[in-house]
PDB file of N, CA and C in Angstrom:
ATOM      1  N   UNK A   1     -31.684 -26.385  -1.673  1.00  0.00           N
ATOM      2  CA  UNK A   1     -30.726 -27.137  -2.447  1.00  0.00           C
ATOM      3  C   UNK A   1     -30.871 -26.844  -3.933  1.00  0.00           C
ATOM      4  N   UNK A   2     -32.100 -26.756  -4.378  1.00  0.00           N
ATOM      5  CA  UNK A   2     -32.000 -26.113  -5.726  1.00  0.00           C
ATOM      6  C   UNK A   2     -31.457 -25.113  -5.816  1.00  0.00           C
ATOM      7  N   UNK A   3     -31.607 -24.171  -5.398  1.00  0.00           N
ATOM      8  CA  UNK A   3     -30.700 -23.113  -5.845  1.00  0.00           C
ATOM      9  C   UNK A   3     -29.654 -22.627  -5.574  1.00  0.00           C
ATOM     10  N   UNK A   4     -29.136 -24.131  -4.660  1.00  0.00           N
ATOM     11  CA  UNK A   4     -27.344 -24.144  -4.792  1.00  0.00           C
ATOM     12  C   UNK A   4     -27.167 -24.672  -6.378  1.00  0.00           C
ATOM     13  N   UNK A   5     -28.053 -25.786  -6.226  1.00  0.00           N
ATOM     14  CA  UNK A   5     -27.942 -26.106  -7.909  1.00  0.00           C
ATOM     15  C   UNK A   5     -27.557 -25.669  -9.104  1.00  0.00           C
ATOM     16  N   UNK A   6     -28.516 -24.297  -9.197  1.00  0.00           N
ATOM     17  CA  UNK A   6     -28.615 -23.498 -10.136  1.00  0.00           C
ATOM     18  C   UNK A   6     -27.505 -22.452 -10.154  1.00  0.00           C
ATOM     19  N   UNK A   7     -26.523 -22.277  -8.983  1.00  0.00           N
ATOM     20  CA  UNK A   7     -25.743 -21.176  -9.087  1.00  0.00           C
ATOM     21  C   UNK A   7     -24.592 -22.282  -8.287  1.00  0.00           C
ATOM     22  N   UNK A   8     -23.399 -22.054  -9.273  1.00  0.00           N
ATOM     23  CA  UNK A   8     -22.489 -22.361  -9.025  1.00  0.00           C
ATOM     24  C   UNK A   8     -21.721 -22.352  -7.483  1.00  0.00           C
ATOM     25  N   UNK A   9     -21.168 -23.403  -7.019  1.00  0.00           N
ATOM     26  CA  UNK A   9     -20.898 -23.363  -5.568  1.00  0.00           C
ATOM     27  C   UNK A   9     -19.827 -22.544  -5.174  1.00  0.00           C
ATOM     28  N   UNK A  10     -18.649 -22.375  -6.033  1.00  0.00           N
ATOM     29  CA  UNK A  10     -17.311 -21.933  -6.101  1.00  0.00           C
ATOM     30  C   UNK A  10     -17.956 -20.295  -6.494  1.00  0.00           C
ATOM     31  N   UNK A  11     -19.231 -19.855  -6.595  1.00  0.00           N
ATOM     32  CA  UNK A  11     -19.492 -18.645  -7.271  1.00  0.00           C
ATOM     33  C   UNK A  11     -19.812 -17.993  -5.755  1.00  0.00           C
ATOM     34  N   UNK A  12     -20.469 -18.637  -5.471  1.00  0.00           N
ATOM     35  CA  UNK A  12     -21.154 -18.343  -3.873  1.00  0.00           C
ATOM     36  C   UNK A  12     -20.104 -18.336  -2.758  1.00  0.00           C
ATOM     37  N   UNK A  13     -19.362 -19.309  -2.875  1.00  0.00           N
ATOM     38  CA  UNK A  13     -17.833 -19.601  -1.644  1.00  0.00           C
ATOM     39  C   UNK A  13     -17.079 -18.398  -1.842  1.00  0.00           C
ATOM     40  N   UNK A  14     -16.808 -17.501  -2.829  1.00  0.00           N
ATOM     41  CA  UNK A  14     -15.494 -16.417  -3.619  1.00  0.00           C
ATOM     42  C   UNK A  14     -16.118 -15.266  -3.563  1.00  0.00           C
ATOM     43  N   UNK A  15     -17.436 -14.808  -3.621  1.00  0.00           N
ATOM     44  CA  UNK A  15     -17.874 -13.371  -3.564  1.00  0.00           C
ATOM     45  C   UNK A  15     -19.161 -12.883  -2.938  1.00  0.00           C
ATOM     46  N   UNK A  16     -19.202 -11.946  -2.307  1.00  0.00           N
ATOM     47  CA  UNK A  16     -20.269 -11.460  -1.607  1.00  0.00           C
ATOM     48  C   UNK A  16     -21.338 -10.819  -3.083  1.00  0.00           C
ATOM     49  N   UNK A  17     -22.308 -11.296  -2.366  1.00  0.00           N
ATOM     50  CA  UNK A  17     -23.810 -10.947  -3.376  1.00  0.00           C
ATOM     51  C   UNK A  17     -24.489 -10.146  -3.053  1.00  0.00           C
ATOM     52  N   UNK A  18     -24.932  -9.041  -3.032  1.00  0.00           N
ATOM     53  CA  UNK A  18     -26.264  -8.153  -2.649  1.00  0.00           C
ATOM     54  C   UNK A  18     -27.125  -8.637  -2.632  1.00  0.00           C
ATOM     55  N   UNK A  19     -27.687  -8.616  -1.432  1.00  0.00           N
ATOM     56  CA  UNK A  19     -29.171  -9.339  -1.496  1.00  0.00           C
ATOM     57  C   UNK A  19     -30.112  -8.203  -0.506  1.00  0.00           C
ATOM     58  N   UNK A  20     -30.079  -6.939  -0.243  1.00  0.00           N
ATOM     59  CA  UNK A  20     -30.862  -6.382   0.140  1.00  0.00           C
ATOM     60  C   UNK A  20     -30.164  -4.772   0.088  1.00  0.00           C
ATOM     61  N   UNK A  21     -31.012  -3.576   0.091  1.00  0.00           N
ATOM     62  CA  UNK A  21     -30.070  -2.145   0.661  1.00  0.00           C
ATOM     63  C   UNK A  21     -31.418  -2.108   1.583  1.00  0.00           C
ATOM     64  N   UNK A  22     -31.049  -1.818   3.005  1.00  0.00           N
ATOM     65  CA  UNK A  22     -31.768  -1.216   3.816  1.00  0.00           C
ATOM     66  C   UNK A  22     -31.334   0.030   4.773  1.00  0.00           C
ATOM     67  N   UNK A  23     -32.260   1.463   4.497  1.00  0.00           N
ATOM     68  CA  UNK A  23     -32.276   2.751   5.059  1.00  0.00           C
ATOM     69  C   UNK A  23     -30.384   2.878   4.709  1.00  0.00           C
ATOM     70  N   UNK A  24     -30.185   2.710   3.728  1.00  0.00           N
ATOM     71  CA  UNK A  24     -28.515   3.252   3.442  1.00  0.00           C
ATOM     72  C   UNK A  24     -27.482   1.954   3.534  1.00  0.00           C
ATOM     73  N   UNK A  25     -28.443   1.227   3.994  1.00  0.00           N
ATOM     74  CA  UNK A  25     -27.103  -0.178   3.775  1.00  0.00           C
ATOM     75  C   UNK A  25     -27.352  -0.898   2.922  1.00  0.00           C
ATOM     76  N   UNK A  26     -25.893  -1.430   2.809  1.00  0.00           N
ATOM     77  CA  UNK A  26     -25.940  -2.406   1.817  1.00  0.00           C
ATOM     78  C   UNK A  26     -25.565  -4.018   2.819  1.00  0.00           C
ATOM     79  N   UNK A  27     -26.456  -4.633   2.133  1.00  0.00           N
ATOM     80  CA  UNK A  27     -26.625  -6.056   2.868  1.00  0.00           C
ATOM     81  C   UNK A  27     -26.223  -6.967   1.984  1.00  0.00           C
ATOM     82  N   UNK A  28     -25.027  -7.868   2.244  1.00  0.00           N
ATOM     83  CA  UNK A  28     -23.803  -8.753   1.203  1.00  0.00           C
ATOM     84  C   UNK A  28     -24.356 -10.221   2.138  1.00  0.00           C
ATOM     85  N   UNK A  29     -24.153 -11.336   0.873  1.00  0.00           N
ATOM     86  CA  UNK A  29     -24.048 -12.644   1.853  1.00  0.00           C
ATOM     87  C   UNK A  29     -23.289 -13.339   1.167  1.00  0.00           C
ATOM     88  N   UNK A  30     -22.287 -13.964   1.396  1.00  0.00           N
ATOM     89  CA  UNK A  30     -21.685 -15.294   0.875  1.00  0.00           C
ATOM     90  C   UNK A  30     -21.917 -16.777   1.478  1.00  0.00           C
ATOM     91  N   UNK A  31     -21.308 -17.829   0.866  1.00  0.00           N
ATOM     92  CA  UNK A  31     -21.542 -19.623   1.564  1.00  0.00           C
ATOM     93  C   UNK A  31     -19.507 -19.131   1.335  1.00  0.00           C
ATOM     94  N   UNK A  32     -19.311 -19.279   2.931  1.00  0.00           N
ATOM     95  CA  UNK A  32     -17.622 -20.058   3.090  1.00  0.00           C
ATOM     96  C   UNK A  32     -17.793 -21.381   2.260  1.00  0.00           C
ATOM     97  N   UNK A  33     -16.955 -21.827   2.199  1.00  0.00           N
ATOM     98  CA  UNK A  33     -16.146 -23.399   2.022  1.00  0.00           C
ATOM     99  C   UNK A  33     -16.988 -24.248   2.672  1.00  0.00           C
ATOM    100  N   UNK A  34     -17.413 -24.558   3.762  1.00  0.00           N
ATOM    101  CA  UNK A  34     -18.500 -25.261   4.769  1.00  0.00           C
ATOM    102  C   UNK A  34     -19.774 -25.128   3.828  1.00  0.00           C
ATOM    103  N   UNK A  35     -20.157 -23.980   3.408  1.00  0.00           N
ATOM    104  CA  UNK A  35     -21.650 -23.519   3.562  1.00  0.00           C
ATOM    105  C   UNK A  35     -22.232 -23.069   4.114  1.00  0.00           C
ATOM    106  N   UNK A  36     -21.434 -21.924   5.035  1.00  0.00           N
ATOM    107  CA  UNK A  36     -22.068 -21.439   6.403  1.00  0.00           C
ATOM    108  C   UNK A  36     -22.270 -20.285   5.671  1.00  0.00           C
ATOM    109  N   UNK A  37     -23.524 -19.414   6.375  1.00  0.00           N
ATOM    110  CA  UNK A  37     -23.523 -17.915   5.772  1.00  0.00           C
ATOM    111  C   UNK A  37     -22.693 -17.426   6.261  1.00  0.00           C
ATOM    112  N   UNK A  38     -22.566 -16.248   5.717  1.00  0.00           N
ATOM    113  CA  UNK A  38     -21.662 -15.202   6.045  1.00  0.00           C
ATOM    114  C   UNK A  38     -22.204 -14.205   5.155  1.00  0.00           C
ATOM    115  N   UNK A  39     -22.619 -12.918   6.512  1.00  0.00           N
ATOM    116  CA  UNK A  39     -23.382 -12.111   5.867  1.00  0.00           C
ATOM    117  C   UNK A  39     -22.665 -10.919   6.720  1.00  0.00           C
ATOM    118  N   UNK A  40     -22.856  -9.635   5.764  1.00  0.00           N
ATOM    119  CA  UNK A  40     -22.521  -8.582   6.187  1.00  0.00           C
ATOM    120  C   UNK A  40     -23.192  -7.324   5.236  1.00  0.00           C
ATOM    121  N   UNK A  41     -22.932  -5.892   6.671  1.00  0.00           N
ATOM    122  CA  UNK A  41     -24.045  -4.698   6.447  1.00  0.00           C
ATOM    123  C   UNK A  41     -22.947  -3.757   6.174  1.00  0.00           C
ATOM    124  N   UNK A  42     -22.876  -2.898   5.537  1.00  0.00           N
ATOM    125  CA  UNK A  42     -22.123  -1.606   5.571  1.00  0.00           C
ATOM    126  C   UNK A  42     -23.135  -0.130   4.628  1.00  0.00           C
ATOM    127  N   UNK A  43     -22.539   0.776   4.994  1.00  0.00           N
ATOM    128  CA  UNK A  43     -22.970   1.974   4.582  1.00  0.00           C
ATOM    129  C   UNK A  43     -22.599   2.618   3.336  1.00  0.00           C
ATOM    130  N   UNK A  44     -23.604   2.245   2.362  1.00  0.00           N
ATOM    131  CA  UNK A  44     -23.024   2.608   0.897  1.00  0.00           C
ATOM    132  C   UNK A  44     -22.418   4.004   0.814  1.00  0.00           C
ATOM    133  N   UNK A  45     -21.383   3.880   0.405  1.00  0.00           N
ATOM    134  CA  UNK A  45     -19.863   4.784  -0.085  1.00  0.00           C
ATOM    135  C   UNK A  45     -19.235   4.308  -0.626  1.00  0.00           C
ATOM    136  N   UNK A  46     -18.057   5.682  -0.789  1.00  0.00           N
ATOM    137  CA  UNK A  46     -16.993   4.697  -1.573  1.00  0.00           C
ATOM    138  C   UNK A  46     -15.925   4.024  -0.960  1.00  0.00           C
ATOM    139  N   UNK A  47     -14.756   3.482  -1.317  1.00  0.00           N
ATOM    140  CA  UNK A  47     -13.717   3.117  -0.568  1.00  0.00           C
ATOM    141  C   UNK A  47     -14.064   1.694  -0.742  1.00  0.00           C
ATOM    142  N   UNK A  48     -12.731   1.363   0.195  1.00  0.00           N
ATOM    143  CA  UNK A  48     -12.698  -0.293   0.599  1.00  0.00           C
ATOM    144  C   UNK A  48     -13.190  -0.895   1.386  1.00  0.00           C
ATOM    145  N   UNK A  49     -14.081  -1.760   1.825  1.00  0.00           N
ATOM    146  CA  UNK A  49     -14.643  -2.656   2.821  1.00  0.00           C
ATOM    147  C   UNK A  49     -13.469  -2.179   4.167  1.00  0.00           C
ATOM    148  N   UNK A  50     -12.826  -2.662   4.513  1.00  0.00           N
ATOM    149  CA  UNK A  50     -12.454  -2.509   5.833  1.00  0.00           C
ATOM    150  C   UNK A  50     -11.955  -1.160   6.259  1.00  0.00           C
ATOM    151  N   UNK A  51     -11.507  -0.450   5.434  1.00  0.00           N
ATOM    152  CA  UNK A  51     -11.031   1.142   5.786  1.00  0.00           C
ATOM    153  C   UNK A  51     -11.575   1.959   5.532  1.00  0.00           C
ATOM    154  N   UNK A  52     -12.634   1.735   4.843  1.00  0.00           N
ATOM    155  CA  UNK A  52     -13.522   3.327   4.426  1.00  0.00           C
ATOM    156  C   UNK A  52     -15.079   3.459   4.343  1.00  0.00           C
ATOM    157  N   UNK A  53     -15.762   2.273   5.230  1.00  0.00           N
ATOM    158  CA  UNK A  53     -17.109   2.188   5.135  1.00  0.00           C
ATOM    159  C   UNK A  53     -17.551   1.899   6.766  1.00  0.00           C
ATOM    160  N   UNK A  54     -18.524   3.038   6.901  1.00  0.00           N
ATOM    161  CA  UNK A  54     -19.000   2.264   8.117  1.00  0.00           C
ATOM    162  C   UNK A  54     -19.806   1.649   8.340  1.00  0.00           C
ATOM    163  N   UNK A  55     -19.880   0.488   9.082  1.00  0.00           N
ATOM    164  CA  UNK A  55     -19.978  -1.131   9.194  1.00  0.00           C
ATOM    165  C   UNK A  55     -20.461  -1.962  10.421  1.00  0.00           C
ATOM    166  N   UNK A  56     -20.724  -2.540  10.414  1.00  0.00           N
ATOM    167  CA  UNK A  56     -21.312  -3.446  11.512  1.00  0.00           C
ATOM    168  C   UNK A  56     -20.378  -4.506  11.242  1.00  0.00           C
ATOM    169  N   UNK A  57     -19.836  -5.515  12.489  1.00  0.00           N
ATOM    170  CA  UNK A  57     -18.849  -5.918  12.560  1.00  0.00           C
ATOM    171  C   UNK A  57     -19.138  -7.239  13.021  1.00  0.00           C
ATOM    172  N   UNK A  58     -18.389  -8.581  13.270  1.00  0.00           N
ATOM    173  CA  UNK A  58     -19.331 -10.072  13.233  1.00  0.00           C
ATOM    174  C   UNK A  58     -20.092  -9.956  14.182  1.00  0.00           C
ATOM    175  N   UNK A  59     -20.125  -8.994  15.368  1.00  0.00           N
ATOM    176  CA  UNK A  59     -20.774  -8.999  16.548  1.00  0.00           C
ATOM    177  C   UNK A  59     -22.130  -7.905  16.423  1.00  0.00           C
ATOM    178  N   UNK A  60     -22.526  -7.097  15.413  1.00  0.00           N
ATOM    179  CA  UNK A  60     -23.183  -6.169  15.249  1.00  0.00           C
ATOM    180  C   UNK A  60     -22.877  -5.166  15.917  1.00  0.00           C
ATOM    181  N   UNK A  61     -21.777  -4.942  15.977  1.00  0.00           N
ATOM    182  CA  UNK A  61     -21.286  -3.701  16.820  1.00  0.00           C
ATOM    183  C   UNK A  61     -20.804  -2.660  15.302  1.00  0.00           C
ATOM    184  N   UNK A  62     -21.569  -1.457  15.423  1.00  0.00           N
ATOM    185  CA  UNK A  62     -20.730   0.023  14.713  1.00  0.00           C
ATOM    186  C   UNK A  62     -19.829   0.039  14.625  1.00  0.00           C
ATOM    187  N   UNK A  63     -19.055  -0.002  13.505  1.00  0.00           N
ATOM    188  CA  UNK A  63     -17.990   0.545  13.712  1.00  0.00           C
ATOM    189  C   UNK A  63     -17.593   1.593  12.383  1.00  0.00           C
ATOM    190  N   UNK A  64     -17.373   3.085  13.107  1.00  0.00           N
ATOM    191  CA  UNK A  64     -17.151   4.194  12.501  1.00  0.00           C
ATOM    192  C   UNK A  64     -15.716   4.719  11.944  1.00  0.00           C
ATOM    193  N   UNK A  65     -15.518   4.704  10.982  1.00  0.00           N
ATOM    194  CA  UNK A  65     -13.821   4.959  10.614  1.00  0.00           C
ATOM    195  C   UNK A  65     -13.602   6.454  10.862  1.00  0.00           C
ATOM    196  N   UNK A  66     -12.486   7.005  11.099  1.00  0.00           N
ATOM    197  CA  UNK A  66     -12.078   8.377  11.553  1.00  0.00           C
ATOM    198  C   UNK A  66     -12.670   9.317  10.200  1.00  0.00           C
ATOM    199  N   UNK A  67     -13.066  10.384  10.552  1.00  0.00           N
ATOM    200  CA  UNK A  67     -13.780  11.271   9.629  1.00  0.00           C
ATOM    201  C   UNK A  67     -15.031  10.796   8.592  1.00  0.00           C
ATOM    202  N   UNK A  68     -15.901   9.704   9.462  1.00  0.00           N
ATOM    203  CA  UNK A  68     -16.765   8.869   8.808  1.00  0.00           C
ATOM    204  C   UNK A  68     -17.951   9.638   9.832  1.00  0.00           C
ATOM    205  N   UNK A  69     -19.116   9.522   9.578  1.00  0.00           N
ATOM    206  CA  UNK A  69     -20.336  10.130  10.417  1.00  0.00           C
ATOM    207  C   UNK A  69     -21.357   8.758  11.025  1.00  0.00           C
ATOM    208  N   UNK A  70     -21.747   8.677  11.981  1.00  0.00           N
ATOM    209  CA  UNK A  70     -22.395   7.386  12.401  1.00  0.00           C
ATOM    210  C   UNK A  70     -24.098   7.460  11.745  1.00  0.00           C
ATOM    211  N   UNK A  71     -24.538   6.533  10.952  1.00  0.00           N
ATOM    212  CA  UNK A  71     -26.130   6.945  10.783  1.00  0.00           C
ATOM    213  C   UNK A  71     -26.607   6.549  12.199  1.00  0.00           C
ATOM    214  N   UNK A  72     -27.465   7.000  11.809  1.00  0.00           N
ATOM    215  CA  UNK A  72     -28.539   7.311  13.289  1.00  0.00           C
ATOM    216  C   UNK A  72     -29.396   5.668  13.434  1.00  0.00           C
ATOM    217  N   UNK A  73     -29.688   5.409  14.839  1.00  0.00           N
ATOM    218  CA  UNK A  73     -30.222   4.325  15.736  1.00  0.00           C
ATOM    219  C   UNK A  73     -31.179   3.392  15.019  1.00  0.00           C
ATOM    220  N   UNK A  74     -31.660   4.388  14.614  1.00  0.00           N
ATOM    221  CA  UNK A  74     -33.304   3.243  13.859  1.00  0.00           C
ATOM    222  C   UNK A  74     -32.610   3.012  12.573  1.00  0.00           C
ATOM    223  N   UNK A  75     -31.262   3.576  11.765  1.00  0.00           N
ATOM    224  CA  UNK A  75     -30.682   2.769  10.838  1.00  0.00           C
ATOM    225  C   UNK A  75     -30.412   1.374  11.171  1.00  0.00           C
ATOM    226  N   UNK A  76     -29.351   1.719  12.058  1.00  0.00           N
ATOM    227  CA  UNK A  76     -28.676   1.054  12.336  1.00  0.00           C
ATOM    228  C   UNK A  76     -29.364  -0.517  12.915  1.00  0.00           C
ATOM    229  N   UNK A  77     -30.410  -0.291  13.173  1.00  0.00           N
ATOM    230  CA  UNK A  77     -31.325  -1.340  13.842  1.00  0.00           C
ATOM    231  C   UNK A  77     -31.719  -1.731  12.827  1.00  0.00           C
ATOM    232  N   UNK A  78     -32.222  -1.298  11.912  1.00  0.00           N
ATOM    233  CA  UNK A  78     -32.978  -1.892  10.661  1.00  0.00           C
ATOM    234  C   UNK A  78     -31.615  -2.776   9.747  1.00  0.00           C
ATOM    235  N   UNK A  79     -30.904  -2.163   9.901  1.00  0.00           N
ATOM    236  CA  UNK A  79     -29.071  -3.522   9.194  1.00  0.00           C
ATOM    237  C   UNK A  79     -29.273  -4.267  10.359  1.00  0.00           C
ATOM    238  N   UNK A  80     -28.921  -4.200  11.624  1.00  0.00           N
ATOM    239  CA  UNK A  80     -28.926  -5.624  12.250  1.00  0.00           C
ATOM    240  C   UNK A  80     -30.294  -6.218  12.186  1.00  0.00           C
ATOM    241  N   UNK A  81     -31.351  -5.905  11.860  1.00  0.00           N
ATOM    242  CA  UNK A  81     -32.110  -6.914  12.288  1.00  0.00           C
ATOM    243  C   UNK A  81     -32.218  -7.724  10.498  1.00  0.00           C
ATOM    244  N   UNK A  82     -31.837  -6.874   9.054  1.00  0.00           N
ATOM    245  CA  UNK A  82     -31.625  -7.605   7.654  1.00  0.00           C
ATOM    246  C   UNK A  82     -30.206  -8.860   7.950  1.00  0.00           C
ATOM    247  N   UNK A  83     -29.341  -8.212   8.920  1.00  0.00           N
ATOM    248  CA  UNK A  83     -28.210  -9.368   8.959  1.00  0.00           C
ATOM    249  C   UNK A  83     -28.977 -10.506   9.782  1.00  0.00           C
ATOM    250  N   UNK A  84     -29.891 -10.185  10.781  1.00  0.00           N
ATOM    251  CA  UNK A  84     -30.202 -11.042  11.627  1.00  0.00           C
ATOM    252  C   UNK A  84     -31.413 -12.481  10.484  1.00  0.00           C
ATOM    253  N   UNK A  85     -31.914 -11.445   9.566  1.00  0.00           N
ATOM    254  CA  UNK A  85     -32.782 -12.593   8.259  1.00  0.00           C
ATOM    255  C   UNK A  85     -32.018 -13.175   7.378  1.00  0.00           C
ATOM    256  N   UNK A  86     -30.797 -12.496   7.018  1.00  0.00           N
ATOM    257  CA  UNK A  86     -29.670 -12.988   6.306  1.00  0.00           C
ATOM    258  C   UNK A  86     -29.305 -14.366   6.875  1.00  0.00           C
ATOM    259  N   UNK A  87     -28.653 -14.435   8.170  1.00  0.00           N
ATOM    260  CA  UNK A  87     -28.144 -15.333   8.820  1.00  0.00           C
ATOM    261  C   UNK A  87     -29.027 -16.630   9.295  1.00  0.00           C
ATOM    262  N   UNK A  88     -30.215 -16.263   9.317  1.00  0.00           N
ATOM    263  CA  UNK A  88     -30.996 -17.547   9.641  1.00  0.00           C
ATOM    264  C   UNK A  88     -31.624 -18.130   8.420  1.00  0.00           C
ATOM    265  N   UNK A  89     -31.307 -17.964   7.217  1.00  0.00           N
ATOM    266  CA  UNK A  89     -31.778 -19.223   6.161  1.00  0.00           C
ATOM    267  C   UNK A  89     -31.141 -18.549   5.666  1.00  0.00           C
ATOM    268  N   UNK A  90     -31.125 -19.447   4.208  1.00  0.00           N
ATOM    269  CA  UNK A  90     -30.669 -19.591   3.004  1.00  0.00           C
ATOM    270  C   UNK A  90     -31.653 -18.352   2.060  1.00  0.00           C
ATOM    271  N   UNK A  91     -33.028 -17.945   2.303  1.00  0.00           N
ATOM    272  CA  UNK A  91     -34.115 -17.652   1.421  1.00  0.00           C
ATOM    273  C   UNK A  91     -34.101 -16.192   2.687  1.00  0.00           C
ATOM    274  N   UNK A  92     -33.889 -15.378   1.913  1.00  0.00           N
ATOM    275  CA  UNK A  92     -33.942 -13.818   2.601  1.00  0.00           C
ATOM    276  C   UNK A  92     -34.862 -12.638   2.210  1.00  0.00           C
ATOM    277  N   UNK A  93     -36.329 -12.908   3.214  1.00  0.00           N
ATOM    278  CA  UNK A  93     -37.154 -11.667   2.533  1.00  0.00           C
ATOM    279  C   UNK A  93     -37.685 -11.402   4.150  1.00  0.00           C
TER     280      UNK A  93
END
């Protein structure tokens, strides 16, 4: 609760934050409106979140955009298991 305190609530509800890069990802978390997390992994590049990055999806499922390359298994395991610390508290290490 303090450090909803300290950082604005409407700051946290409106934009995804970096809070980790692991083996090529980038690991984002926001608080919805509720306060629920909402966390997400994608593969630093360029482009837009939904059309040009490949991504792990609310279910942790890959998903590779056409002429995109898949990273390899033990990446990909190491983002779901940062979304999986993301999602269970507030405090992410």
């Amino acid at each position: 609760m303090l450090l909803l305190s300290l950082i604005g609530t409407s700051a946290l509800a409106q934009n995804f934050q970096t809070i980790d890069r692991v083996d090529g990802w980038l690991i984002e978390r926001k608080l919805d409106s509720e306060q629920n997390h909402v966390c997400r992994a994608s593969v630093v590049g360029g482009g837009s979140w939904f059309s040009a990055r490949v991504h792990l999806n609310r279910n942790d499922a890959l998903v590779v955009p056409n002429g995109l390359t898949s990273p390899n298994e033990a990446s990909v395991a190491s983002a779901r298991e940062a979304l999986r610390l993301c999602r269970s508290s507030l405090l992410y290490f």
